[in-house]
PDB file of N, CA and C in Angstrom:
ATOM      1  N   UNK A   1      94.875  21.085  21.018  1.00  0.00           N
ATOM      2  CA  UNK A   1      93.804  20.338  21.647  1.00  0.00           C
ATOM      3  C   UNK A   1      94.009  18.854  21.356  1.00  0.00           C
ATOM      4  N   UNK A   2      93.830  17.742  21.924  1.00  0.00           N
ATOM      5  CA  UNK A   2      93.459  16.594  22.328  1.00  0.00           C
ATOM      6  C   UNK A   2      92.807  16.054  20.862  1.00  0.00           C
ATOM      7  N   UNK A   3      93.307  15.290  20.079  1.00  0.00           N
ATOM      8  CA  UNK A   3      92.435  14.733  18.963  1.00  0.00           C
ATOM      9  C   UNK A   3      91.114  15.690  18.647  1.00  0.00           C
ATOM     10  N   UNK A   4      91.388  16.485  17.823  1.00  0.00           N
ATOM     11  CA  UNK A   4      90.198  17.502  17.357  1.00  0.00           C
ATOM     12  C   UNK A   4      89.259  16.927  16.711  1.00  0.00           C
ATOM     13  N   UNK A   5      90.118  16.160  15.501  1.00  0.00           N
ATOM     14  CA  UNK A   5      89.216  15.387  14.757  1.00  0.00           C
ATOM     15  C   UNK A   5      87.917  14.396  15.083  1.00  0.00           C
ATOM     16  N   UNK A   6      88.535  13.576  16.468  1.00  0.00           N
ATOM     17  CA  UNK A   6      87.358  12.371  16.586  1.00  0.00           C
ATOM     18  C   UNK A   6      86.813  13.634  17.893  1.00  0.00           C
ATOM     19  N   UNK A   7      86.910  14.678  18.336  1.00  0.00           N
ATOM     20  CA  UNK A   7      86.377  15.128  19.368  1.00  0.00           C
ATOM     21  C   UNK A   7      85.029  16.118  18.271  1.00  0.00           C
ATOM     22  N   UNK A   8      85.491  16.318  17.231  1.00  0.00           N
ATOM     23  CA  UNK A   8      84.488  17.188  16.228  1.00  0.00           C
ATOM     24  C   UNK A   8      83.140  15.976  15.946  1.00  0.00           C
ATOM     25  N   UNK A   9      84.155  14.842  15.307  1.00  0.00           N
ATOM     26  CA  UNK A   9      82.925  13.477  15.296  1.00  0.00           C
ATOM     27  C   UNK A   9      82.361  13.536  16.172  1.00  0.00           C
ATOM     28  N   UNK A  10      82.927  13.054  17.564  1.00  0.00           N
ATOM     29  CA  UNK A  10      81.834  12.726  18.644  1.00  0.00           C
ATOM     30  C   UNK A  10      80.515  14.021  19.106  1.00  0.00           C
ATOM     31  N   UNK A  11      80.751  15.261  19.135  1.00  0.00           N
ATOM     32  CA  UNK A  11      80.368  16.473  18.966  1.00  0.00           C
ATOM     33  C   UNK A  11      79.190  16.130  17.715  1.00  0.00           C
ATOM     34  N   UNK A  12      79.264  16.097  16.657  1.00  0.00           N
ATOM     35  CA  UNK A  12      78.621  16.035  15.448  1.00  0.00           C
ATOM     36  C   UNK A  12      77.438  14.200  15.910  1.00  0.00           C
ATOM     37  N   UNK A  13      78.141  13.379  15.987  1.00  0.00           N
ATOM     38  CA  UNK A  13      77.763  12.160  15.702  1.00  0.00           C
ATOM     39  C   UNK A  13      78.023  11.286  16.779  1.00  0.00           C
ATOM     40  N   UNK A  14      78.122  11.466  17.985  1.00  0.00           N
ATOM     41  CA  UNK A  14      78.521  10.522  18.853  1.00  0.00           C
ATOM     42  C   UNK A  14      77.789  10.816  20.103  1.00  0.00           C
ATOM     43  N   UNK A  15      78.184   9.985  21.445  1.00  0.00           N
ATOM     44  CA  UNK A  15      76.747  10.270  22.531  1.00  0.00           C
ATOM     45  C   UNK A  15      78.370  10.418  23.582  1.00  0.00           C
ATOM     46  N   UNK A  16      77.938  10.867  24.680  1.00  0.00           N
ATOM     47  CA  UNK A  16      78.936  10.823  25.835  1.00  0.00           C
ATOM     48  C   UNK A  16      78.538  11.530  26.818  1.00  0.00           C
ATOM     49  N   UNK A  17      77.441  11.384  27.288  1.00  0.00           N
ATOM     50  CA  UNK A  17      76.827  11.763  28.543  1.00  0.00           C
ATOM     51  C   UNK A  17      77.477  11.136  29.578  1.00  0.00           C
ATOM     52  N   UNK A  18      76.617  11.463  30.809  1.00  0.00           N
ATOM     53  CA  UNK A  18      77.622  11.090  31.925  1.00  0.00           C
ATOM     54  C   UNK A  18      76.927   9.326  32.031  1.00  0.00           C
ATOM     55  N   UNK A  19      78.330   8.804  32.918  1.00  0.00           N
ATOM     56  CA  UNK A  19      78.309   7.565  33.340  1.00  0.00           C
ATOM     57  C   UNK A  19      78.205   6.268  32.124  1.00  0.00           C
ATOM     58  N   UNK A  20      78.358   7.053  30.907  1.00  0.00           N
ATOM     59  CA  UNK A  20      78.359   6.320  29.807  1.00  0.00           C
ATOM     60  C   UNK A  20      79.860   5.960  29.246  1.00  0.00           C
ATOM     61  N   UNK A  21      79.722   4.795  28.087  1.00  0.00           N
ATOM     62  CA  UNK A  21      81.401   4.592  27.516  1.00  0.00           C
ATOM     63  C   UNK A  21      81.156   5.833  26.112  1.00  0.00           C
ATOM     64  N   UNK A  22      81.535   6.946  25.833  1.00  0.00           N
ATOM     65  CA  UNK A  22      81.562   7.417  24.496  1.00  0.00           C
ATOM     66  C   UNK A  22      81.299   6.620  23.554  1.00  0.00           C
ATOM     67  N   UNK A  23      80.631   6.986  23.190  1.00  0.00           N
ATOM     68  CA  UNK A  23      80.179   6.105  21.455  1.00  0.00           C
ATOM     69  C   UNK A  23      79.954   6.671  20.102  1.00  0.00           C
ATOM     70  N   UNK A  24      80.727   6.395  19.212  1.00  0.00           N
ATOM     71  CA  UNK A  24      80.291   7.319  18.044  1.00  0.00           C
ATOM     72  C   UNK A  24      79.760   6.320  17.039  1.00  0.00           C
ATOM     73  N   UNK A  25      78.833   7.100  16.195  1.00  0.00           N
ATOM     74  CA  UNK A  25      77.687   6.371  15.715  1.00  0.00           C
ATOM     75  C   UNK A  25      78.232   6.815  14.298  1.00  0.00           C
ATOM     76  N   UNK A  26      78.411   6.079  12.901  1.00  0.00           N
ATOM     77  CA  UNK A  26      77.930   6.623  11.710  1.00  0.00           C
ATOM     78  C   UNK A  26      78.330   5.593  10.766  1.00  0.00           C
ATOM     79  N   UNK A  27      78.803   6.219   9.174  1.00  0.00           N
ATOM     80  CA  UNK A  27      78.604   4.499   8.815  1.00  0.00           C
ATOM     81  C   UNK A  27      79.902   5.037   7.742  1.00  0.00           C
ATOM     82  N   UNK A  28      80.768   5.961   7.993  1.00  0.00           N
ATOM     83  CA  UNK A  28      81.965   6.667   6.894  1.00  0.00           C
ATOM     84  C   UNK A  28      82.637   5.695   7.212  1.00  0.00           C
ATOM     85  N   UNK A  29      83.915   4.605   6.244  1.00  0.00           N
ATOM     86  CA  UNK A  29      84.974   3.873   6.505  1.00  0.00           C
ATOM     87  C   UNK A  29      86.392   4.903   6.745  1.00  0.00           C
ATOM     88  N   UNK A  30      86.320   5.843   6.304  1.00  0.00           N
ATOM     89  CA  UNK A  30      87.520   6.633   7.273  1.00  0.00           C
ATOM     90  C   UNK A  30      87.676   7.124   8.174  1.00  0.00           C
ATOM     91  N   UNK A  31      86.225   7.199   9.183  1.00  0.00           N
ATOM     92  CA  UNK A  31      86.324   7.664  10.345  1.00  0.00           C
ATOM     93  C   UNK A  31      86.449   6.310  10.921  1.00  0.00           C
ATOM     94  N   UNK A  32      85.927   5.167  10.158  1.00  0.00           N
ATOM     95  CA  UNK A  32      85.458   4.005  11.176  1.00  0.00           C
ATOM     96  C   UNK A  32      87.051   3.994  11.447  1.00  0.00           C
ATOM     97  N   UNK A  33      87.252   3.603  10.525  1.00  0.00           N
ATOM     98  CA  UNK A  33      88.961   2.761  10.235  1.00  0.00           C
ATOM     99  C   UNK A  33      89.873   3.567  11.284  1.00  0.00           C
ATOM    100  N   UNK A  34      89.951   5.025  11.056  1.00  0.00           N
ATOM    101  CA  UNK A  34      90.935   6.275  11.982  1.00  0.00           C
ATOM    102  C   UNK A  34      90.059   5.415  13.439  1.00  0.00           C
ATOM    103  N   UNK A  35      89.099   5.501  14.124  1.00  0.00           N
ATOM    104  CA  UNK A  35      88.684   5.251  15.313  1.00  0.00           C
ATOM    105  C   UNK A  35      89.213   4.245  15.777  1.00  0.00           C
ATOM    106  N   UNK A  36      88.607   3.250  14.734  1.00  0.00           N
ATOM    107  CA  UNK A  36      89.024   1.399  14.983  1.00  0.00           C
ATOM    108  C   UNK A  36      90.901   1.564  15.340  1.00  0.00           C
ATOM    109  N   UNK A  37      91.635   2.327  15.005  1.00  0.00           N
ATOM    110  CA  UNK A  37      93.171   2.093  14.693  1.00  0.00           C
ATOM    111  C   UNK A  37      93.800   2.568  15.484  1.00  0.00           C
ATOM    112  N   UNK A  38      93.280   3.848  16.227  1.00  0.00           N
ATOM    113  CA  UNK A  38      93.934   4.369  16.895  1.00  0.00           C
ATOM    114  C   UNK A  38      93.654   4.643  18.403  1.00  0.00           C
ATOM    115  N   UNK A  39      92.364   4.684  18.754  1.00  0.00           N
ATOM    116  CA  UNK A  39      91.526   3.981  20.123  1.00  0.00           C
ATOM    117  C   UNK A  39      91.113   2.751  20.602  1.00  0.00           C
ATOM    118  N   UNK A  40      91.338   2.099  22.117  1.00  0.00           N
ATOM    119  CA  UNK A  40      90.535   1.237  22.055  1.00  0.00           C
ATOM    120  C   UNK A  40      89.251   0.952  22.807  1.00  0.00           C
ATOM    121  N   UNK A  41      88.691   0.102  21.800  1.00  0.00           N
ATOM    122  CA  UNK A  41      87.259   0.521  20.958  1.00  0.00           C
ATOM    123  C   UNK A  41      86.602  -1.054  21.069  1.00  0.00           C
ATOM    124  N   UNK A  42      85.177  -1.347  21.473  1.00  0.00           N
ATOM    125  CA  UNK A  42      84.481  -2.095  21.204  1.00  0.00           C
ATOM    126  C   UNK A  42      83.162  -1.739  20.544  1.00  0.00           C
ATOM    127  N   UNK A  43      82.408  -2.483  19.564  1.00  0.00           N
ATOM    128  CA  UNK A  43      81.150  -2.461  18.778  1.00  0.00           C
ATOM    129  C   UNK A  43      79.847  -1.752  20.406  1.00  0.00           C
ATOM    130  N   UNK A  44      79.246  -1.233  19.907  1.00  0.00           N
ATOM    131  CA  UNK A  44      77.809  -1.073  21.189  1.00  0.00           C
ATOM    132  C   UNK A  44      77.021  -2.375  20.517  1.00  0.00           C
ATOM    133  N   UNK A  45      76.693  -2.483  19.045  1.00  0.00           N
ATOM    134  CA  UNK A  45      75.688  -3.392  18.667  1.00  0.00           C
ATOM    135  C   UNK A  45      76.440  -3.791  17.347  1.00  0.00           C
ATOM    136  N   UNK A  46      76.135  -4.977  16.909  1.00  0.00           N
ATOM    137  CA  UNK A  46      76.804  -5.588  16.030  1.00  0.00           C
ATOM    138  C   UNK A  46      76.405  -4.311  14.367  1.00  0.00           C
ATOM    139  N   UNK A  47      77.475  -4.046  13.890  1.00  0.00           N
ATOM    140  CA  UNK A  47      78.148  -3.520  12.703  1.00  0.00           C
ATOM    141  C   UNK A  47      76.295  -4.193  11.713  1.00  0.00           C
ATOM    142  N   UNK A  48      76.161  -2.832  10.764  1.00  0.00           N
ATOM    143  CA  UNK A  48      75.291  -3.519  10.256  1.00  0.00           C
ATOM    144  C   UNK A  48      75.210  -2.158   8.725  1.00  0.00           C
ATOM    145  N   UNK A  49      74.466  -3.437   7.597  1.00  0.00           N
ATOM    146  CA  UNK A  49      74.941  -2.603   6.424  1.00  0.00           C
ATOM    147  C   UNK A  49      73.621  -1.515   6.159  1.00  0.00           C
ATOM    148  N   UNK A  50      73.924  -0.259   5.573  1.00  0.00           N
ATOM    149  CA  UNK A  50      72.809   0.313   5.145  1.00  0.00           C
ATOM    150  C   UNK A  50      72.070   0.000   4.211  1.00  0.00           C
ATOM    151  N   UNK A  51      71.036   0.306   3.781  1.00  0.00           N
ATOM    152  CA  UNK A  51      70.080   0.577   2.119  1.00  0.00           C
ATOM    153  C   UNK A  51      71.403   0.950   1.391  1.00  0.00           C
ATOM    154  N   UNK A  52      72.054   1.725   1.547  1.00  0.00           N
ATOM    155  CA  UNK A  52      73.061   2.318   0.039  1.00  0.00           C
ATOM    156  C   UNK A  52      74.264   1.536   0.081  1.00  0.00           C
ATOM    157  N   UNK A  53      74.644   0.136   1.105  1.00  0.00           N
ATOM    158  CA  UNK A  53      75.924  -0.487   1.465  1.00  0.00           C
ATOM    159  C   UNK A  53      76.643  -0.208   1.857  1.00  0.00           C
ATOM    160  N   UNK A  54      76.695   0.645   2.952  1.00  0.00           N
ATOM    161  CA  UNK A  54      78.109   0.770   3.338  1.00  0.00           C
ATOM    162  C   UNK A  54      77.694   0.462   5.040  1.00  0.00           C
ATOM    163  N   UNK A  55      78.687   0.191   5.894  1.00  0.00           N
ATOM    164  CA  UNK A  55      79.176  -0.218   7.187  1.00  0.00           C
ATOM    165  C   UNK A  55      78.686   0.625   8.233  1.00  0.00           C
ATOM    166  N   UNK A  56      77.431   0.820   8.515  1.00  0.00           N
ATOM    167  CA  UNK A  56      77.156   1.617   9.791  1.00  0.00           C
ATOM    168  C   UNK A  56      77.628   1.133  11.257  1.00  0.00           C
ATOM    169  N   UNK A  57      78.448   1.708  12.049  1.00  0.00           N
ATOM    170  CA  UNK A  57      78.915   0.918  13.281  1.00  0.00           C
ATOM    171  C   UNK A  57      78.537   1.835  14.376  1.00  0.00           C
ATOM    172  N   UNK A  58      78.318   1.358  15.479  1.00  0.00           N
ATOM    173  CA  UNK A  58      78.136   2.380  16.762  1.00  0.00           C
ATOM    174  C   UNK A  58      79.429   1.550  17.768  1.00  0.00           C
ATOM    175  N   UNK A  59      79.884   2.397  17.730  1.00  0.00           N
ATOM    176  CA  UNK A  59      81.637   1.928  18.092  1.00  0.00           C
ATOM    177  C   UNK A  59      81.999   2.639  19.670  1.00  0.00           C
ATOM    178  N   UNK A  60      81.830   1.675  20.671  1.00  0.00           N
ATOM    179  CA  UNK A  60      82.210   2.706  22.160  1.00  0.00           C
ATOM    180  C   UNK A  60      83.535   3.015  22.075  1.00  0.00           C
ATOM    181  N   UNK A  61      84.406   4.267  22.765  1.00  0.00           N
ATOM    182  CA  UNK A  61      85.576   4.500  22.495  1.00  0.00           C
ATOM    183  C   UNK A  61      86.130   4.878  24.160  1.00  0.00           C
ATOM    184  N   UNK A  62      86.657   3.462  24.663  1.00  0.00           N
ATOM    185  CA  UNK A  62      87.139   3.519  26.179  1.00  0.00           C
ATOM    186  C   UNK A  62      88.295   4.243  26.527  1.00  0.00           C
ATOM    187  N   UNK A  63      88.078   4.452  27.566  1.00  0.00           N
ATOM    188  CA  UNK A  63      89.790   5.503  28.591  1.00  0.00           C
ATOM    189  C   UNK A  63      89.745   7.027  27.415  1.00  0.00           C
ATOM    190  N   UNK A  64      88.429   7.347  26.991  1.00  0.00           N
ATOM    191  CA  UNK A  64      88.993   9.028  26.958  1.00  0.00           C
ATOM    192  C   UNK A  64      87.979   9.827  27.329  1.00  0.00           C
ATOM    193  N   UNK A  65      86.907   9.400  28.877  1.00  0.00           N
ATOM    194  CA  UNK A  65      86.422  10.320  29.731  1.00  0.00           C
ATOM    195  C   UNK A  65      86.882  10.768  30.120  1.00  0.00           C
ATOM    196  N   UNK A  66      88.391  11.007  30.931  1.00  0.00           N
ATOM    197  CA  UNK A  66      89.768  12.246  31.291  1.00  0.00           C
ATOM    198  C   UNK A  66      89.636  13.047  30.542  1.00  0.00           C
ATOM    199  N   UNK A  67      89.778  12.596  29.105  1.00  0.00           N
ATOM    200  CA  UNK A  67      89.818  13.323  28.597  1.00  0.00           C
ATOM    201  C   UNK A  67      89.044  14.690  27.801  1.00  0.00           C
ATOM    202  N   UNK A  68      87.741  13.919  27.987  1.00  0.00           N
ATOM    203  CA  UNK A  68      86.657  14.946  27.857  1.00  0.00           C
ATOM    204  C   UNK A  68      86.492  15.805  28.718  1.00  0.00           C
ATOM    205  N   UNK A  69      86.524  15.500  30.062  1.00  0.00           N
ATOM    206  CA  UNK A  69      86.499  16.088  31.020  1.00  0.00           C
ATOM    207  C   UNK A  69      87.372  17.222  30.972  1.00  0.00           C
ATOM    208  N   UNK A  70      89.308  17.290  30.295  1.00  0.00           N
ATOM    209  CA  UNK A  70      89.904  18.037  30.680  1.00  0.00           C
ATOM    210  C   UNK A  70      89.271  19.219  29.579  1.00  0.00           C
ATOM    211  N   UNK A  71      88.414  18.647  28.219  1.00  0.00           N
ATOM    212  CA  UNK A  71      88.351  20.013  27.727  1.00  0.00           C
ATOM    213  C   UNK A  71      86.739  20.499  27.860  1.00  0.00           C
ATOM    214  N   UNK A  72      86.318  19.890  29.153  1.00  0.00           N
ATOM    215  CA  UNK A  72      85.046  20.300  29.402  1.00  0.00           C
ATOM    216  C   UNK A  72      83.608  20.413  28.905  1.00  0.00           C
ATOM    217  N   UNK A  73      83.379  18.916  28.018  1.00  0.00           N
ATOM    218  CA  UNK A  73      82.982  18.867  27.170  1.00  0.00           C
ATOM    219  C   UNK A  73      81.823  17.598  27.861  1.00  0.00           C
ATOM    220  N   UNK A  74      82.417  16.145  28.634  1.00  0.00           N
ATOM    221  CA  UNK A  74      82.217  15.138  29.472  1.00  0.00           C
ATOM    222  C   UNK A  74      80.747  15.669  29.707  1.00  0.00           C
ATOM    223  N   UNK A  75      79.968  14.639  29.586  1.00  0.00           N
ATOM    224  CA  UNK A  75      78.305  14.511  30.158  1.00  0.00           C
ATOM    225  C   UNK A  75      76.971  15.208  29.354  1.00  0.00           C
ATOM    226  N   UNK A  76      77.988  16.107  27.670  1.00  0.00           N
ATOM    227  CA  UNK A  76      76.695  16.961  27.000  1.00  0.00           C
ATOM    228  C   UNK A  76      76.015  15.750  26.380  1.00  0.00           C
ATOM    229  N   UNK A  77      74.765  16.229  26.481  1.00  0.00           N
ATOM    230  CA  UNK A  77      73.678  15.216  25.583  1.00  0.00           C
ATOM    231  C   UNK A  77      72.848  15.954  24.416  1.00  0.00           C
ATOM    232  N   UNK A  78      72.724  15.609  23.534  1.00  0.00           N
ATOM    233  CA  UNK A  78      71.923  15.927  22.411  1.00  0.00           C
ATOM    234  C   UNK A  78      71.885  17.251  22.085  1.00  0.00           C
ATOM    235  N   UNK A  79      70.608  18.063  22.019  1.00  0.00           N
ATOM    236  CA  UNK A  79      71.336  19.762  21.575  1.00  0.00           C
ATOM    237  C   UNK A  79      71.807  20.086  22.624  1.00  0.00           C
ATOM    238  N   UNK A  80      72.400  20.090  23.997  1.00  0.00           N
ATOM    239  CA  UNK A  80      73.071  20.439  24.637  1.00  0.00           C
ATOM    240  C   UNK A  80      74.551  20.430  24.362  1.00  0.00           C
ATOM    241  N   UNK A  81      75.001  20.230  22.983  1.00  0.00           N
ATOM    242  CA  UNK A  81      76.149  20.067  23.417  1.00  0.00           C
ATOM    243  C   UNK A  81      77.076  21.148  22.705  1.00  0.00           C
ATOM    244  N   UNK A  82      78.202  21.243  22.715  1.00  0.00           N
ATOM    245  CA  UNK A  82      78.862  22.727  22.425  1.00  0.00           C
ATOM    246  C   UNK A  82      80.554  22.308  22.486  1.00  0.00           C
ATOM    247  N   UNK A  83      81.477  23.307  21.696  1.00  0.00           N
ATOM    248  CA  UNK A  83      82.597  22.799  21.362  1.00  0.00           C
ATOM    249  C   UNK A  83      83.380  23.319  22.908  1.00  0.00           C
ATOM    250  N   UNK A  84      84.354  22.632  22.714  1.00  0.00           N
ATOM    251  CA  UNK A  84      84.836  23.029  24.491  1.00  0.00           C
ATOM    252  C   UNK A  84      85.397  24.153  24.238  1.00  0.00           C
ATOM    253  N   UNK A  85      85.797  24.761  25.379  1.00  0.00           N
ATOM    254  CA  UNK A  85      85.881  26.424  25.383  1.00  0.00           C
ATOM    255  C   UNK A  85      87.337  26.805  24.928  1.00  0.00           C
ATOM    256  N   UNK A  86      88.426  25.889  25.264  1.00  0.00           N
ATOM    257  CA  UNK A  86      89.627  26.209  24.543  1.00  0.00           C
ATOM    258  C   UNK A  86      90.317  25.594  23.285  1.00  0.00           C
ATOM    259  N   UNK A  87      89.633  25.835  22.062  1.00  0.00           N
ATOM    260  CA  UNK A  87      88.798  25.411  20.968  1.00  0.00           C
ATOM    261  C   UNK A  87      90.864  25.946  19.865  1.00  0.00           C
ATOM    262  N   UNK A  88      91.183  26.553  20.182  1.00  0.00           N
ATOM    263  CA  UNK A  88      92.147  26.818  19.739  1.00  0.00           C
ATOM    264  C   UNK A  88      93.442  26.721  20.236  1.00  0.00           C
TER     265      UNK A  88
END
């Protein structure tokens, strides 16, 4: 499958309904950093620190609606959403 890892994030922690740019939301520096490095990626709202310090970012992640789409996943919103069907 297609990057499992940031497709489990976005699944868990991220938005990608339809007509939207994917965005994953949280505030871990190894997901930020893996996202920031290897997609490209603009801020939704400026980077901002928590109560406990660390880096919460809501990070859009452009050119991989194809790709959601191919594992059928493209347009779930909130508890609607579910791992794509060819999961293995």
């Amino acid at each position: 499958m297609w990057e499992p890892r940031l497709i489990g994030w976005l699944i868990g922690d991220g938005s990608y309904g339809i007509d939207k740019t994917p965005r994953l939301s949280n505030c871990d520096d190894e997901i930020n950093n893996y996202v920031l490095e290897h997609f490209n990626t603009s801020d939704d709202r400026k980077p901002r620190l928590t109560k406990d310090g660390k880096l919460y970012r809501e990070t859009r992640i452009k050119e991989i609606c194809p790709k959601l789409r191919e594992l059928g996943i493209y347009g779930q919103t909130k508890d609607k959403k579910r791992l794509p069907k060819n999961i293995h």
